[in-house]
Protein backbone atom coordinates (compact mmCIF):
# COMPACT_ATOMS: atom_id res chain seq x y z
CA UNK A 1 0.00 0.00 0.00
CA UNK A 2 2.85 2.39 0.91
CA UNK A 3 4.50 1.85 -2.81
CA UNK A 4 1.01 2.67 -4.38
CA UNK A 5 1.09 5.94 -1.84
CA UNK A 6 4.28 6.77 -3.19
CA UNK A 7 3.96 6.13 -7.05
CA UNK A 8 1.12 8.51 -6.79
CA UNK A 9 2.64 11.24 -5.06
CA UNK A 10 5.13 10.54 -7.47
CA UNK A 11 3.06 11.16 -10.73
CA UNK A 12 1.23 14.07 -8.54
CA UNK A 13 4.44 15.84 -8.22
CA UNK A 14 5.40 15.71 -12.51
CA UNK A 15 2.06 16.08 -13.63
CA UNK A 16 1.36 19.39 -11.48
CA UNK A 17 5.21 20.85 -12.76
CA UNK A 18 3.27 23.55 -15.57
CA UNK A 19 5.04 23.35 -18.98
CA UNK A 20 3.09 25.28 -21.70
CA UNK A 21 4.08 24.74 -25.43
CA UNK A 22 3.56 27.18 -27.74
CA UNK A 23 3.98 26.33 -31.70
CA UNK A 24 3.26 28.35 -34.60
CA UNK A 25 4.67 30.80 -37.91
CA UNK A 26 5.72 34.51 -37.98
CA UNK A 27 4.70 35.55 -41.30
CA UNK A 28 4.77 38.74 -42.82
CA UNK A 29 1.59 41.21 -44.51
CA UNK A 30 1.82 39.35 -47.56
CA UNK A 31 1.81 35.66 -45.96
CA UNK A 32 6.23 35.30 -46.67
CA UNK A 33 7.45 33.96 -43.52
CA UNK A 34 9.73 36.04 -41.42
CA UNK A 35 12.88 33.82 -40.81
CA UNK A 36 14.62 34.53 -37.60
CA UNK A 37 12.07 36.65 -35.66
CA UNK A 38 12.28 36.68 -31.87
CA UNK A 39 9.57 35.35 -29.91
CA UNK A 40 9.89 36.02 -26.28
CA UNK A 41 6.96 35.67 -23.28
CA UNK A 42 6.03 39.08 -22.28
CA UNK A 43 7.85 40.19 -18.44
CA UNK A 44 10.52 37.14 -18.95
CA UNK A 45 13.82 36.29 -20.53
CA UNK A 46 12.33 32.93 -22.20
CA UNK A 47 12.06 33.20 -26.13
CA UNK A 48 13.44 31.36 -28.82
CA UNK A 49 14.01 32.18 -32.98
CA UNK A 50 11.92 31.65 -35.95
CA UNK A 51 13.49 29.11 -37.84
CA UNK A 52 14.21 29.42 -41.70
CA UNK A 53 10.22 29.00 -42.98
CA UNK A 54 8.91 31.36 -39.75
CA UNK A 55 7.92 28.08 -37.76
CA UNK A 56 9.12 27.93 -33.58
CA UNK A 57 8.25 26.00 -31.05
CA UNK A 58 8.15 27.51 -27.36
CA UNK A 59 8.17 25.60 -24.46
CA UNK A 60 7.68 27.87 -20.92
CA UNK A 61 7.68 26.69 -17.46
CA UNK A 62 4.28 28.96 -17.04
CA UNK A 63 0.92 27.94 -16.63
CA UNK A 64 -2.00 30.33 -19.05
CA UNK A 65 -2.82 33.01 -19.42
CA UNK A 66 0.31 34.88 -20.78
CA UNK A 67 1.34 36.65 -23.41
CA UNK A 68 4.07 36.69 -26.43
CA UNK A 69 5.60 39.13 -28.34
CA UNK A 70 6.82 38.65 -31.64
CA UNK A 71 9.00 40.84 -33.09
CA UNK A 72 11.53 41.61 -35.99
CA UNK A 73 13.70 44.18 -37.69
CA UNK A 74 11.94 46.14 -40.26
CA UNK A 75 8.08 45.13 -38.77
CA UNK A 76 5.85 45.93 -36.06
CA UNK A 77 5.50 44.05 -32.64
CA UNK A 78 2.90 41.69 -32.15
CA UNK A 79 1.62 40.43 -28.82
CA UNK A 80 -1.15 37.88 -28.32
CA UNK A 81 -2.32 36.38 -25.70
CA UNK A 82 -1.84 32.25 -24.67
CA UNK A 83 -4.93 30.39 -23.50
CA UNK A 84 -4.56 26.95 -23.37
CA UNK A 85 -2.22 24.00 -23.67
CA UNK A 86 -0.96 23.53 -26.47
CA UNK A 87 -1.57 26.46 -28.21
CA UNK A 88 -0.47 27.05 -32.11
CA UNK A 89 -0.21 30.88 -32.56
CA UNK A 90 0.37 32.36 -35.85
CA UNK A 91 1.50 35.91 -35.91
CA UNK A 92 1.28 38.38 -38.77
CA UNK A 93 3.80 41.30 -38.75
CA UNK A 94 3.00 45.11 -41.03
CA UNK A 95 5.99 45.63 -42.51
CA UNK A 96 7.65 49.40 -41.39
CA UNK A 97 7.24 52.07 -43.88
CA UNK A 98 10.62 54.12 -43.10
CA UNK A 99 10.79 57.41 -45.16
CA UNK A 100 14.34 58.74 -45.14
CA UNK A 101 14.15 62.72 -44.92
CA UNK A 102 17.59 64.27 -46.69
CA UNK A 103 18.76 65.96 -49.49
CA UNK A 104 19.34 63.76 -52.55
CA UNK A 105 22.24 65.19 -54.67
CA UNK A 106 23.62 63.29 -57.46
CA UNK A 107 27.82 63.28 -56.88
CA UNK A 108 29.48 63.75 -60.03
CA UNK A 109 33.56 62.47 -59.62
CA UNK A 110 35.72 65.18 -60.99
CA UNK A 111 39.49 64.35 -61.84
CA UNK A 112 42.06 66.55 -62.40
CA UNK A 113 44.57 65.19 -64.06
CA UNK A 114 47.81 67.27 -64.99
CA UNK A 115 50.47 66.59 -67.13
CA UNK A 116 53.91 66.49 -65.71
CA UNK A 117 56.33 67.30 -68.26
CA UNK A 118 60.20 67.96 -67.48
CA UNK A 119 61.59 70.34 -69.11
């Protein structure tokens, strides 16, 4: 009876240790996934990368509700909000529209080239 007792406790204590996966693509306004975006849970230091087609996987010693970010260079931020377990969250990043303010001037090389003669 004492080894039943224990086995239980023993499956008590893993099963009630939260992990929360999170799975899912960062794509981009036109659907183009967004290779090596940073997905991080909101207040922490946990994240991980986008791999090469957008796709990550996120595993987080939290139990729901919490949120991700999503982020990369050139795109706005995206944060959405983690429910259950599993959850497969797809986020879609607008692109930045950066206009550059300056004066445009078309450089023209001049060479001056002078003959040395001896004389």
């Amino acid at each position: 009876m004492r080894t039943i007792a224990k086995i239980f406790l023993l499956l008590g204590c893993v099963y009630s240790y939260a992990q929360t996966t999170i799975s899912g693509t960062v794509k981009d306004d036109t659907g183009q996934p967004l290779p090596s975006a940073n997905i991080i849970v909101v207040g922490t230091s946990q994240g991980t990368v986008a791999d090469f087609d957008g796709g990550y996987i996120l595993t987080v010693d939290l139990s729901p509700p919490f949120q991700i970010q999503a982020s990369s260079i050139g795109f706005e931020t995206v944060v959405k909000e983690v429910t259950t377990n599993p959850q497969i969250i797809d986020c879609f990043c607008q692109s930045l529209i950066i206009l550059l303010h300056g004066d445009c001037r078309l450089a023209t090389p001049t060479f001056d080239f002078r003959l040395a003669s001896k004389v």
